[in-house]
Protein backbone atom coordinates (compact mmCIF):
# COMPACT_ATOMS: atom_id res chain seq x y z
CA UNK A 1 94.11 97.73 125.80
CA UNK A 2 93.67 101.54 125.64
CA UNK A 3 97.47 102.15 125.49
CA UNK A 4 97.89 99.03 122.60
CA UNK A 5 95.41 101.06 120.68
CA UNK A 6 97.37 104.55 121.39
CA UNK A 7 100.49 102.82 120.46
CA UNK A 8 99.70 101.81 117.52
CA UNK A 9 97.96 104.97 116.24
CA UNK A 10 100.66 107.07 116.92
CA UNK A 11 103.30 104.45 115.32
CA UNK A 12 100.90 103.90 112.09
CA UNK A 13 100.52 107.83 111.62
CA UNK A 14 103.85 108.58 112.04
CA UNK A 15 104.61 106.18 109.73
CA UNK A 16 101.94 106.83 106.87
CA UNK A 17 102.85 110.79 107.25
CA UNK A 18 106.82 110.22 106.41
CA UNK A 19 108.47 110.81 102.72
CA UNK A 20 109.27 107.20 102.72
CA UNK A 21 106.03 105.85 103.02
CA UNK A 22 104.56 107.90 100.26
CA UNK A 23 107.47 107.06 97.75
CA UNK A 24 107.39 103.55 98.65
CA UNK A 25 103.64 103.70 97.92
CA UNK A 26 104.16 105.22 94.72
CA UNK A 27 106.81 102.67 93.48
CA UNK A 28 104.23 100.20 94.54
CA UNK A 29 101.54 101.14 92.28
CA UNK A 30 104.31 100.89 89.38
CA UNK A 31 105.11 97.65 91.09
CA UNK A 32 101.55 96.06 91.25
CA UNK A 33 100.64 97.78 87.59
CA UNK A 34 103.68 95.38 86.56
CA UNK A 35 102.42 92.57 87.99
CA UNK A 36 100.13 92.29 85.03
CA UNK A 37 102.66 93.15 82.04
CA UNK A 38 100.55 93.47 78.30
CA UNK A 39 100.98 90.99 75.99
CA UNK A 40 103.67 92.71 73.94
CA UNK A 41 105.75 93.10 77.18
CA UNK A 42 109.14 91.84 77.46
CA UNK A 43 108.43 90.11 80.17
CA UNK A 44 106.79 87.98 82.24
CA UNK A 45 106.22 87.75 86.00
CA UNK A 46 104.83 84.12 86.24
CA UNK A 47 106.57 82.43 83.61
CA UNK A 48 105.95 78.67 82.22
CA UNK A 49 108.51 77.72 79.04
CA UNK A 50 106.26 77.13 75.82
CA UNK A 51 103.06 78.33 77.76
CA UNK A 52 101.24 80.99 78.96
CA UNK A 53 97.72 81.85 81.12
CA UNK A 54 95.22 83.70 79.59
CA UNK A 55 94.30 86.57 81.60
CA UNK A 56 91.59 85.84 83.74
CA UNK A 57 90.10 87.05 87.04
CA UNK A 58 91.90 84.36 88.58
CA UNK A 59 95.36 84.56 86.52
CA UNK A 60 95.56 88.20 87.62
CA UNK A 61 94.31 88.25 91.03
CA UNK A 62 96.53 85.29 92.19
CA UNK A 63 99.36 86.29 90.09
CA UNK A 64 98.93 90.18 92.23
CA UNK A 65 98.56 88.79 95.18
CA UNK A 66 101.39 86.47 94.98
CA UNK A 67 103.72 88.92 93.82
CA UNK A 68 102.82 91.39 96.48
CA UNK A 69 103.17 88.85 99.01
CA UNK A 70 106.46 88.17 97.76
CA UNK A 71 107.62 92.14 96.64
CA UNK A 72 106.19 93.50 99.66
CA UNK A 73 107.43 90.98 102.08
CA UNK A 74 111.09 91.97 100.59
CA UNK A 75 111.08 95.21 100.90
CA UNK A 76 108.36 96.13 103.39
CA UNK A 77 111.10 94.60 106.30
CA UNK A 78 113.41 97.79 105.73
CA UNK A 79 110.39 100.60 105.89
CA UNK A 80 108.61 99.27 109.12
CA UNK A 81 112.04 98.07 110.46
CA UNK A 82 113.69 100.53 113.65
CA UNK A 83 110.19 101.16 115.15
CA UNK A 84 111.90 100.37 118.56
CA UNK A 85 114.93 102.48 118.14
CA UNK A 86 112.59 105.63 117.09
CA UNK A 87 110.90 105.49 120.66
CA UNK A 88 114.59 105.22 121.97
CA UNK A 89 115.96 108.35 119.90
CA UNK A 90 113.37 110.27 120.77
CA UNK A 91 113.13 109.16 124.02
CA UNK A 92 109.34 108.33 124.37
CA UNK A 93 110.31 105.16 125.52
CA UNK A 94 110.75 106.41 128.65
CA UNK A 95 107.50 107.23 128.94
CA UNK A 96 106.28 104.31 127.80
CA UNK A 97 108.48 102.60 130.41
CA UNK A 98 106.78 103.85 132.97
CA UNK A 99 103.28 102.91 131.75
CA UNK A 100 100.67 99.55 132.91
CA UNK A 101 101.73 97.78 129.51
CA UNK A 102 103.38 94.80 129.50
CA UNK A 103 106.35 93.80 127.41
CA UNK A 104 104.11 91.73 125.18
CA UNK A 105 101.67 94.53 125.12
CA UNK A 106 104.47 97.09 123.77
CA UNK A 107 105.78 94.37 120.92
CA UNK A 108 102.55 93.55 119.79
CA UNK A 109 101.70 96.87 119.43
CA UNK A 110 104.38 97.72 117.20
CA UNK A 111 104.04 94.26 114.99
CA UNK A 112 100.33 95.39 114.63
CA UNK A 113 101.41 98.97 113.84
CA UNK A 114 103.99 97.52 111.32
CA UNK A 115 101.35 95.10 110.28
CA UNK A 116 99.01 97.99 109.52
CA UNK A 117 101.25 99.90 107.47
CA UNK A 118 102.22 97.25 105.22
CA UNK A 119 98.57 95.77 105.02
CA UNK A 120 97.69 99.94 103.61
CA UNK A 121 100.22 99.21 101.25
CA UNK A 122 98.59 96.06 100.36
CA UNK A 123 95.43 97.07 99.86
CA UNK A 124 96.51 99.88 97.46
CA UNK A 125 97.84 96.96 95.37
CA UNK A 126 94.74 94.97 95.83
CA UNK A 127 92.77 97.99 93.85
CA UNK A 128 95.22 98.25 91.04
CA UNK A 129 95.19 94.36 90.85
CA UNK A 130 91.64 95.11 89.95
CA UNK A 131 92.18 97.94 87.39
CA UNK A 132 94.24 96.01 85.60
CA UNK A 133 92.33 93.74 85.37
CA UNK A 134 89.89 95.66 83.33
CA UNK A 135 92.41 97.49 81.21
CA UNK A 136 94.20 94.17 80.32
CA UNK A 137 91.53 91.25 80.14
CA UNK A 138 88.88 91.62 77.34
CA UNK A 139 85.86 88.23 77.63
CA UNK A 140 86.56 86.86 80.96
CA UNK A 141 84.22 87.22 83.91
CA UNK A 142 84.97 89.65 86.96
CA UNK A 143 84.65 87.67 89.78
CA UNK A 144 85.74 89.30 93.10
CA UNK A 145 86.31 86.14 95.14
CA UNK A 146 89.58 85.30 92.87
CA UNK A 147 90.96 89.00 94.05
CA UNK A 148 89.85 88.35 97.67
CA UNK A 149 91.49 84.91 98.31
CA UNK A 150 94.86 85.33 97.37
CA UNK A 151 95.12 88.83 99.21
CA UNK A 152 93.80 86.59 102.15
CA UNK A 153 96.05 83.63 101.83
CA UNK A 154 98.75 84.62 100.55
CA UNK A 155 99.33 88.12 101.26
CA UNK A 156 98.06 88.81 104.77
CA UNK A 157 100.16 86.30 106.63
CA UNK A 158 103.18 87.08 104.72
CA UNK A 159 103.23 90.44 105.32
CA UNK A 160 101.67 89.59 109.46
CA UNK A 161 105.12 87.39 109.91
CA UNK A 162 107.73 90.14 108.32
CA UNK A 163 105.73 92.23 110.69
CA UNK A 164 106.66 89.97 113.49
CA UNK A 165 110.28 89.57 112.87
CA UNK A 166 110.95 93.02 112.36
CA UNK A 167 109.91 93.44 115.56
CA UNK A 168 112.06 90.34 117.00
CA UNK A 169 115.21 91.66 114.96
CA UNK A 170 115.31 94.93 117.04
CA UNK A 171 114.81 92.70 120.56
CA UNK A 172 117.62 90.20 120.03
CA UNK A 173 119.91 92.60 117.58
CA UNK A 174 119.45 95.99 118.86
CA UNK A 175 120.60 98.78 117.10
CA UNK A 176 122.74 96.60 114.58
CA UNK A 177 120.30 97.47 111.36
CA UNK A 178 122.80 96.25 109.08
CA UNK A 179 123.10 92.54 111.01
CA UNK A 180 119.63 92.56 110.97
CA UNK A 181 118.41 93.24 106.96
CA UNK A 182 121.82 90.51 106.48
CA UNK A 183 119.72 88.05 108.74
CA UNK A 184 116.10 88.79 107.19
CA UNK A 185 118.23 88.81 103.62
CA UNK A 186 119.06 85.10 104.43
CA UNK A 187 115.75 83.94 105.85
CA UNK A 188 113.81 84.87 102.82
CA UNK A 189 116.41 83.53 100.90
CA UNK A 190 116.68 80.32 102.88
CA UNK A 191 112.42 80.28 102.45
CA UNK A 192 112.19 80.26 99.31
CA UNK A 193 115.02 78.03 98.51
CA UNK A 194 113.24 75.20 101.11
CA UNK A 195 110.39 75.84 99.09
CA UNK A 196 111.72 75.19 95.67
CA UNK A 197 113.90 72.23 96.78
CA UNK A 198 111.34 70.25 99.20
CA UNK A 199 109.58 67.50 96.87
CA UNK A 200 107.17 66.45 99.64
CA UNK A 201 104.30 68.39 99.12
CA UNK A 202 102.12 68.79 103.03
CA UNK A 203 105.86 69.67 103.79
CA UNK A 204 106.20 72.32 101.24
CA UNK A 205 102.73 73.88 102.18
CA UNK A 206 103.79 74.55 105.82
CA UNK A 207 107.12 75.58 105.66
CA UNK A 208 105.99 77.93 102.78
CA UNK A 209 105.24 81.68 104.13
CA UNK A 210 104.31 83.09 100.82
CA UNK A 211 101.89 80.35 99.36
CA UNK A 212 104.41 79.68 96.19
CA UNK A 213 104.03 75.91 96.35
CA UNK A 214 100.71 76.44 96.10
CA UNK A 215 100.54 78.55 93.49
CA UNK A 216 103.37 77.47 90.99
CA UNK A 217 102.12 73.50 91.93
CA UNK A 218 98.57 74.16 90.58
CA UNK A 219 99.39 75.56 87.41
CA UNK A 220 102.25 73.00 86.81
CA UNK A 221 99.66 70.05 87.18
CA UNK A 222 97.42 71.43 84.88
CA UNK A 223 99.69 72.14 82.27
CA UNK A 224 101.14 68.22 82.27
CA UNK A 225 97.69 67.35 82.41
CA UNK A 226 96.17 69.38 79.90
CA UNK A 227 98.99 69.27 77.46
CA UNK A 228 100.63 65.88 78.48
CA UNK A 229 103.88 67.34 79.59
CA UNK A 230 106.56 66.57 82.24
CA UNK A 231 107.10 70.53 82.97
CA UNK A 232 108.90 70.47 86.78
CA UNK A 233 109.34 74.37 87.53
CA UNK A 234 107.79 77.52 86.85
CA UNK A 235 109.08 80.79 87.25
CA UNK A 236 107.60 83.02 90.05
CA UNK A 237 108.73 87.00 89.37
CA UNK A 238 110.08 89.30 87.02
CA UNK A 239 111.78 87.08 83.84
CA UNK A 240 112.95 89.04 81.01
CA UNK A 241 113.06 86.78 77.60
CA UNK A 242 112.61 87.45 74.11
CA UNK A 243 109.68 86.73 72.28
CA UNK A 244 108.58 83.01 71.66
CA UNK A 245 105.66 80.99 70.61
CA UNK A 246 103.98 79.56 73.27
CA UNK A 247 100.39 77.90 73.51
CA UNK A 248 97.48 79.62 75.86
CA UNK A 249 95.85 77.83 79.23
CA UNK A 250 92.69 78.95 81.25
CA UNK A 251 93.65 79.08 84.99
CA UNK A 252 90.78 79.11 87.51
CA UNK A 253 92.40 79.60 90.75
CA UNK A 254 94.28 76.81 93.26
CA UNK A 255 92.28 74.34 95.05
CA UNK A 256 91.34 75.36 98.92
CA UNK A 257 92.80 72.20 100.68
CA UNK A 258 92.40 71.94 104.72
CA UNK A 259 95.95 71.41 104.96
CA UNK A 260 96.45 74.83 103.02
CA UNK A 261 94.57 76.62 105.46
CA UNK A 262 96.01 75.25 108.43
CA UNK A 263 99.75 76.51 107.46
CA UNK A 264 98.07 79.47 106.74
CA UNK A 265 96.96 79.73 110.15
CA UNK A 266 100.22 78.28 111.68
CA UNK A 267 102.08 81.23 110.33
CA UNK A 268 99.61 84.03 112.12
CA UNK A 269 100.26 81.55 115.32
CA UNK A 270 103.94 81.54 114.93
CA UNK A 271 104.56 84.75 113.96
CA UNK A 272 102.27 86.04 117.73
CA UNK A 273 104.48 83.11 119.14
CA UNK A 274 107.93 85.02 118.15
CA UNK A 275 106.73 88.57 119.39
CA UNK A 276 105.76 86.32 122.93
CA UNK A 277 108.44 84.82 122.98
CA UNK A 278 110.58 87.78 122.69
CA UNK A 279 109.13 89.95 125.77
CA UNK A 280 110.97 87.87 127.70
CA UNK A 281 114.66 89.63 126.23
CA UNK A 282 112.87 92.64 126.10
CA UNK A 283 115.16 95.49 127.91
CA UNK A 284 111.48 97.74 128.08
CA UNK A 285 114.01 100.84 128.29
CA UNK A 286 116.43 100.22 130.99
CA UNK A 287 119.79 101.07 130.14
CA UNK A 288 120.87 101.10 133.87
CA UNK A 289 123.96 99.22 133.05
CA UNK A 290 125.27 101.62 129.84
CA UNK A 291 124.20 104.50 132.47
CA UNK A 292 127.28 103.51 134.60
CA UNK A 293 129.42 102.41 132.47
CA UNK A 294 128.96 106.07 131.32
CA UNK A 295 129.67 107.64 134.31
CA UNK A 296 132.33 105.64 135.32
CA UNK A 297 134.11 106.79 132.01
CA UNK A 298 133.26 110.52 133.08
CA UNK A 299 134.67 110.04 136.35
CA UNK A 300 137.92 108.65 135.03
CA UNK A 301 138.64 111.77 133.20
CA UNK A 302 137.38 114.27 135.71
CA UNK A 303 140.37 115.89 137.61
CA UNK A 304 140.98 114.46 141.19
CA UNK A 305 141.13 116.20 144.47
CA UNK A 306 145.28 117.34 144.12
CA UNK A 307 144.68 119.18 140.80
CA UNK A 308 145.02 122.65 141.02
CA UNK A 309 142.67 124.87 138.76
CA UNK A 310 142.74 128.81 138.17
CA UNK A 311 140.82 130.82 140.54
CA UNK A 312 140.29 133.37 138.09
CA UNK A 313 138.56 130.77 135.60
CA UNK A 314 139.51 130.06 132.33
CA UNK A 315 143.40 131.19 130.88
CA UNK A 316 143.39 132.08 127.88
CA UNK A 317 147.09 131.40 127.68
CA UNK A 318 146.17 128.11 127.93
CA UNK A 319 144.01 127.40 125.69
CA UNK A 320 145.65 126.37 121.89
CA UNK A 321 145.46 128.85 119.01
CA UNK A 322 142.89 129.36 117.35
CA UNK A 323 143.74 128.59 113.53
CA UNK A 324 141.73 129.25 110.62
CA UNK A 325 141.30 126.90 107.45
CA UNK A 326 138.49 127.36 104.88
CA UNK A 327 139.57 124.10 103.06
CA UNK A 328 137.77 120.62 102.58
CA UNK A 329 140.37 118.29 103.15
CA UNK A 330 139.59 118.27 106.97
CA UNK A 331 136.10 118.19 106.06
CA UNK A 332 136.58 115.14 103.67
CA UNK A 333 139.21 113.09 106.36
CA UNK A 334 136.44 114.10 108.91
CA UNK A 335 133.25 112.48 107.19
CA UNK A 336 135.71 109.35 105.89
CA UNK A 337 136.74 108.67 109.55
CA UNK A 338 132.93 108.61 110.19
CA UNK A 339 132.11 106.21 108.00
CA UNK A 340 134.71 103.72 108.31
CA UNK A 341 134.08 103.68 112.35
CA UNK A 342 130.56 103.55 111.98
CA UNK A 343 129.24 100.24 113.60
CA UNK A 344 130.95 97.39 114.73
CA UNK A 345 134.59 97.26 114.21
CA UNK A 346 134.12 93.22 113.52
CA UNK A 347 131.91 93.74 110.97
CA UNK A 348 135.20 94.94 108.91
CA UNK A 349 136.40 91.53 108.91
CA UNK A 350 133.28 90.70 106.88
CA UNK A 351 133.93 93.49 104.32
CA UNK A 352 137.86 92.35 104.21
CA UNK A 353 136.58 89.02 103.49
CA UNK A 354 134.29 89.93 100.44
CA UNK A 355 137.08 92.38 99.64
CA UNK A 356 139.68 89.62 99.26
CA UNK A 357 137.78 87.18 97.57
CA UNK A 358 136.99 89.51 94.85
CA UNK A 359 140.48 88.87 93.71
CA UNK A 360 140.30 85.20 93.76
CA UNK A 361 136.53 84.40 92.09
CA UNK A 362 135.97 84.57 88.68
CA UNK A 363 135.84 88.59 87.63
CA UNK A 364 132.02 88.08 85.64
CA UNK A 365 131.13 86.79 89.55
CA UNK A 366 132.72 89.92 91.41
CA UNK A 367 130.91 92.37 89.45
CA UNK A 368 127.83 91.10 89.40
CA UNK A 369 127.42 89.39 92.80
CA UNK A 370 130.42 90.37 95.24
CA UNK A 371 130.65 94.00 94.69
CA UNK A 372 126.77 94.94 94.99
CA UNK A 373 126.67 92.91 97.89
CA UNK A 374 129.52 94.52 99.29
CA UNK A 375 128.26 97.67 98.98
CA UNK A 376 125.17 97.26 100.15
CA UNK A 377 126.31 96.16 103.35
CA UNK A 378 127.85 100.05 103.66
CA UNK A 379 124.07 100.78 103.71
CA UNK A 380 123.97 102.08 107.39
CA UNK A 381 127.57 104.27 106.51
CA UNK A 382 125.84 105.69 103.42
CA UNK A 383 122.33 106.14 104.58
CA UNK A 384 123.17 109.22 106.89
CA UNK A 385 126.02 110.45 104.70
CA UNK A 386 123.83 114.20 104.51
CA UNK A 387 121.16 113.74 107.46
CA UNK A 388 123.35 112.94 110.25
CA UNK A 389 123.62 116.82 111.09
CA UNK A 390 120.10 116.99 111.28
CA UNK A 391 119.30 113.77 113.28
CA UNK A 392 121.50 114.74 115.95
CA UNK A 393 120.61 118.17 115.99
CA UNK A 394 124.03 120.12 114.90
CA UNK A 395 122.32 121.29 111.42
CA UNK A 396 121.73 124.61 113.50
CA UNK A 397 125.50 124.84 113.86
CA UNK A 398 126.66 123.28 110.50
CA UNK A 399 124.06 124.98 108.46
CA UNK A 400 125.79 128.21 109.54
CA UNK A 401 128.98 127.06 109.03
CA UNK A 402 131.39 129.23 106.06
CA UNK A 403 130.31 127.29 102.63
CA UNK A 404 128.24 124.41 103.74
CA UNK A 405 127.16 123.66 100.24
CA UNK A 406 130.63 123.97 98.88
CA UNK A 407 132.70 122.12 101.57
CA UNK A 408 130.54 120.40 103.90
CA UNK A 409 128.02 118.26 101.62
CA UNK A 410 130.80 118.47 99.07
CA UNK A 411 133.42 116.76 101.47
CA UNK A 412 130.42 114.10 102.47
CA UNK A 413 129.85 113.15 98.89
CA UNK A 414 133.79 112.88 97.89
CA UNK A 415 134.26 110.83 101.56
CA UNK A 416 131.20 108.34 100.50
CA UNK A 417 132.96 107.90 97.05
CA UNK A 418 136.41 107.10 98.48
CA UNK A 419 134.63 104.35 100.28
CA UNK A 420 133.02 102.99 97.32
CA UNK A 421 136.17 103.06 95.21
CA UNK A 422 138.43 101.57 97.93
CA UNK A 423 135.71 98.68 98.29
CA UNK A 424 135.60 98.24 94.82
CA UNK A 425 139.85 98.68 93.94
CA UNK A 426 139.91 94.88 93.57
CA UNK A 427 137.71 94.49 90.80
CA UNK A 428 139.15 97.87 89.86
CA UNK A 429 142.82 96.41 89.58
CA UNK A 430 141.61 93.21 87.67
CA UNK A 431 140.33 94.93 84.88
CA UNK A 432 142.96 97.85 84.75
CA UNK A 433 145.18 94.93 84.32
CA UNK A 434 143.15 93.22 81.77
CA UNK A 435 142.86 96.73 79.95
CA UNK A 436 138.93 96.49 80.23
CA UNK A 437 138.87 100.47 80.81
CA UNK A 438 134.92 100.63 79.74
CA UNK A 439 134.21 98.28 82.71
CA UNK A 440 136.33 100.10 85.23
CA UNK A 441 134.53 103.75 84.06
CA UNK A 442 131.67 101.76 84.75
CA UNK A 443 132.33 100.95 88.61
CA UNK A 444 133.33 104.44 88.88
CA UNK A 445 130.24 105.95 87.49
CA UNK A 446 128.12 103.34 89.93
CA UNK A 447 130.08 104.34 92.94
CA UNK A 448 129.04 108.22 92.31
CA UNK A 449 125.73 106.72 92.06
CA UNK A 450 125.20 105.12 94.86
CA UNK A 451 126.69 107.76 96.91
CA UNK A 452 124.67 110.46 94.93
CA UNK A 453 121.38 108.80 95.00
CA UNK A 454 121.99 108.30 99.01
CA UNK A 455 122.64 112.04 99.12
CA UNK A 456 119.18 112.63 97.21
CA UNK A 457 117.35 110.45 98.91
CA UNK A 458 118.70 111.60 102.61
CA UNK A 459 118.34 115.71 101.56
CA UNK A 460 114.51 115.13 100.27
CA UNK A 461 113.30 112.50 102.57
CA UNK A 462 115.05 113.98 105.55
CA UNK A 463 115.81 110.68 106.94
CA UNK A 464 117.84 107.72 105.53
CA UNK A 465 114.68 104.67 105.13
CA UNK A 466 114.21 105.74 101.85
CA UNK A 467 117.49 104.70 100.75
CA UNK A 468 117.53 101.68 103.06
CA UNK A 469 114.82 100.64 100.75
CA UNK A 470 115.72 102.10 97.45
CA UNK A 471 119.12 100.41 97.96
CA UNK A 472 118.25 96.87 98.98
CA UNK A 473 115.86 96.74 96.14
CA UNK A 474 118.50 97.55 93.22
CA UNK A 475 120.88 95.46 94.97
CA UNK A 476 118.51 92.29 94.90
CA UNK A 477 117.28 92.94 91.36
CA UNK A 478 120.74 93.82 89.69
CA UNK A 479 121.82 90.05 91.26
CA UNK A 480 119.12 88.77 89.00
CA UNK A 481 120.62 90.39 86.25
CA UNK A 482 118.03 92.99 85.26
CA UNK A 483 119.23 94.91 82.30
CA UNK A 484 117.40 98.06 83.18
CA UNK A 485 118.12 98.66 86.57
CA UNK A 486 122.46 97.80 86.28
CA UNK A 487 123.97 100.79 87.55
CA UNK A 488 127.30 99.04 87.55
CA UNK A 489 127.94 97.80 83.76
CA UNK A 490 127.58 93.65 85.31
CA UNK A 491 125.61 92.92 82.37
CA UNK A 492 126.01 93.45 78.96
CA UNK A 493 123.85 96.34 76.85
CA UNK A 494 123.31 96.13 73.48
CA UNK A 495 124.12 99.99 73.07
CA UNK A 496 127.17 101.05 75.57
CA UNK A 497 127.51 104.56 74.67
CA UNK A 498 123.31 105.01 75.75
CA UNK A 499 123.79 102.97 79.05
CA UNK A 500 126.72 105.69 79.79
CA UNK A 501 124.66 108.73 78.79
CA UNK A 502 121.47 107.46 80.45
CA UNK A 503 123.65 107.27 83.88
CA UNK A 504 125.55 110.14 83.76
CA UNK A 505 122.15 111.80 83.55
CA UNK A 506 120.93 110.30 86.32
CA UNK A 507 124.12 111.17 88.07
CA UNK A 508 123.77 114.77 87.20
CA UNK A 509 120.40 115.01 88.09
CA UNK A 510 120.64 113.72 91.86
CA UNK A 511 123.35 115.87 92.44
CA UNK A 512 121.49 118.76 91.22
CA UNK A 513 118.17 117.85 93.09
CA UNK A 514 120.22 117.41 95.76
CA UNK A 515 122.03 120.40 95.68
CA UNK A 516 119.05 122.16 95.21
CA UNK A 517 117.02 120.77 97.73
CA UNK A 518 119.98 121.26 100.44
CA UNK A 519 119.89 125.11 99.63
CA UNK A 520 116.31 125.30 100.10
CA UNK A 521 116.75 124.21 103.12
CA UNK A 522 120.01 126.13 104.23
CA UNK A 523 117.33 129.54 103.65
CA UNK A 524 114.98 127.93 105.63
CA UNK A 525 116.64 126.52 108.81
């Protein structure tokens, strides 16, 4: 027990302590003070055509807790994700190889470390759930229990199960982070499809991690019965709309059923059944077999017993000349070589495939679908694009290298924006040839986004989570065609010539943060 408890301190404050954690925290308190938008907002985040809740204790403390559960669940996969792989970079796996723990013992550990960080998070959004309630809600009661249950039920074994299968990703998928956020991409998705589509209801409760059915199932039935309508969905998240009359319901919470409970409690079970299950594939450390096939490789290239070598050491005649060349168009073939043979060389056939079908589906469906998609599965390639030095320890040579700001991070940033460009040429050709130039300056000024705000991100943070998170998060909101948030022109904007301004000055300022942060750092090394 004593080294489940070190475990998991160590993991939670080495967590809690990063740059990622704290930014992530600080987009979740704009998160959860969104939850509850004012009544002249825009928006909505539970959304019911023609009606609307008043804002109660229980309106915004299920409505928070729901939308954490979901938000947090999304996005919360990527930061705890690669606890694993840290204690096999830094090699304290091997020390924790050689320890009394069990397999089980190690997994749990980290799911309860990963469960802890996420339930910190949580409960941040718990006490702005209840601020906001004050600052919005003006004649309703304050009554604690409506804050408390949903966190409970809703909330906690969400956020327990993503802590679970992060954990089982790394067992069964390794090192393969992209494979794994394409997996956990499709099993949320897959969720909360089952749940929208299943029409028995004891069916819907269990198979329902997040508690939607629930939720959205409640207010639907009071709404028909109150009002006498035959309303059949309601709208769980962010839904921007423009301003309509609607009529005003009191909501008072969902009704505690026993079969409620007992999914709730079958998804704590199953997601301790996973981690079990999983010690069983477990490799604890023991990389015995890559550890020859390592070796053997040396020993193929080391000379045999017959070859004759220089008694006086090293010739200098032999060795090639030593040319000089202060350019960056080694630098930038270098880095683009890096990232296309990053990972898998299958995984390519994936990319060709999107790549291809971007000519053949309908253009409206390649911008706004295909091409984020596409890109964001060059997450991994991108994410290191200016902490790679560092995280293999060469920033000590590099750093001193002639230029680094002017041909080094340069040559990364140009490398990172062939990629984007050559991913996005289809899309690129179609509307060259349709002579839609505004939408093609458009891709262009998203692929120097991307790549900047992946340099940004990597240069502050020191580490590439950040933009793991950052990333995934634009990519899944710009599908739902969020106006605010469209860094590649998808959807339309009532002013054009703002939308290009307000990008190119985000543009401008990531480079020069990053620019700026990099020579910090160059003085500092």
């Amino acid at each position: 027990m004593q080294y489940i408890y070190s475990i998991i301190k160590a993991d939670y404050l080495q967590r809690t302590r990063s740059y990622a954690f704290l930014i992530t925290l600080a987009v979740t308190f704009y998160a959860a003070y969104s939850f509850v938008p004012p009544p002249t907002a825009s928006y909505t985040t539970l959304n019911v055509v023609g009606y609307k809740g008043v804002y109660n204790s229980a309106w915004v403390g299920y409505v928070s807790g729901m939308m954490t559960a979901i938000m947090l669940s999304l996005y919360g996969f990527f930061l705890v994700n690669g606890g694993i792989k840290k204690d096999i970079d830094t090699e304290v796996g091997l020390i924790i190889a050689t320890t009394p723990i069990t397999n089980f013992g190690y997994l749990l550990s980290k799911m309860l470390s990963n469960f802890m960080v996420l339930l910190t998070i949580a409960g941040c959004t718990f006490i702005v759930s209840i601020i906001m309630f004050f600052v919005r809600t003006t004649g309703y009661p304050f009554l604690i229990g409506n804050f408390i249950i949903p966190y409970l039920t809703f909330a906690l074994p969400a956020l327990f199960s993503v802590s679970a299968l992060a954990v089982v990703a790394e067992v069964f998928l390794g090192r393969k982070s992209i494979l794994q956020y394409i997996v956990f991409f499709f099993f949320f998705g897959i969720m909360m499809a089952n749940v929208e589509n299943q029409k028995n209801d004891a069916v819907a409760t269990f198979i329902d991690m997040f508690g939607v059915h629930s939720l959205t199932g409640s207010i639907k039935s009071q709404v028909n019965s109150q009002f006498h309508e035959h309303i059949t969905g309601v709208n769980l998240g962010f839904t921007f709309n423009r301003k309509q009359a609607f009529k005003t319901f009191e909501w008072n919470g969902i009704t505690i059923t026993g079969i409620f409970l007992v999914s709730r409690l079958v998804w704590l079970v199953l997601a301790l059944g996973i981690v079990y299950f999983s010690s069983f594939f477990f490799h604890r450390f023991d990389f015995k077999q890559s550890a020859r096939k390592t070796k053997k490789a040396v020993a193929d290239i080391q000379p045999n017993r017959h070859t004759v070598l220089p008694s006086n050491g090293i010739s200098m005649q032999l060795l090639p000349r030593l040319v000089t060349n202060y350019g960056i168009i080694p630098f930038i073939k270098t880095e683009l070589l890096l990232l296309i043979r990053k990972g898998n060389k299958w995984f390519w056939l994936v990319n060709g495939g999107a790549w291809i079908s971007m000519f053949l589906v309908p253009i409206n469906v390649a911008h706004l679908y295909l091409l984020p998609v596409l890109w964001f599965l060059q997450v991994t390639r991108w994410s290191d694009l200016a902490t790679k030095e560092e995280a293999n320890r060469l920033h000590y040579f590099t750093y001193a290298a002639y230029k680094p700001l002017q041909r080094m991070l340069l040559a990364q940033i140009i490398a990172g924006m062939i990629l984007a460009l050559l991913l996005a040429l289809p899309l690129v050709v179609r509307y060259a040839i349709a002579l839609d130039y505004y939408a093609v300056f458009n891709i262009v000024n998203g692929a120097i986004f991307v790549v900047m705000l992946a340099v940004c991100l990597g240069i502050v943070s020191r580490g590439k989570k950040l933009f793991e998170i950052l990333f995934f998060l634009l990519t899944y909101i710009i599908t739902q065609k969020v106006t605010f948030v469209d860094y590649l022109g998808a959807v339309s904007h009532d002013n054009h010539i703002v939308y290009i301004v307000i990008l190119l000055s985000v543009n401008v300022i990531l480079m020069l943060a990053g620019f700026g942060v990099r020579r910090c750092q160059l003085r500092h090394v």
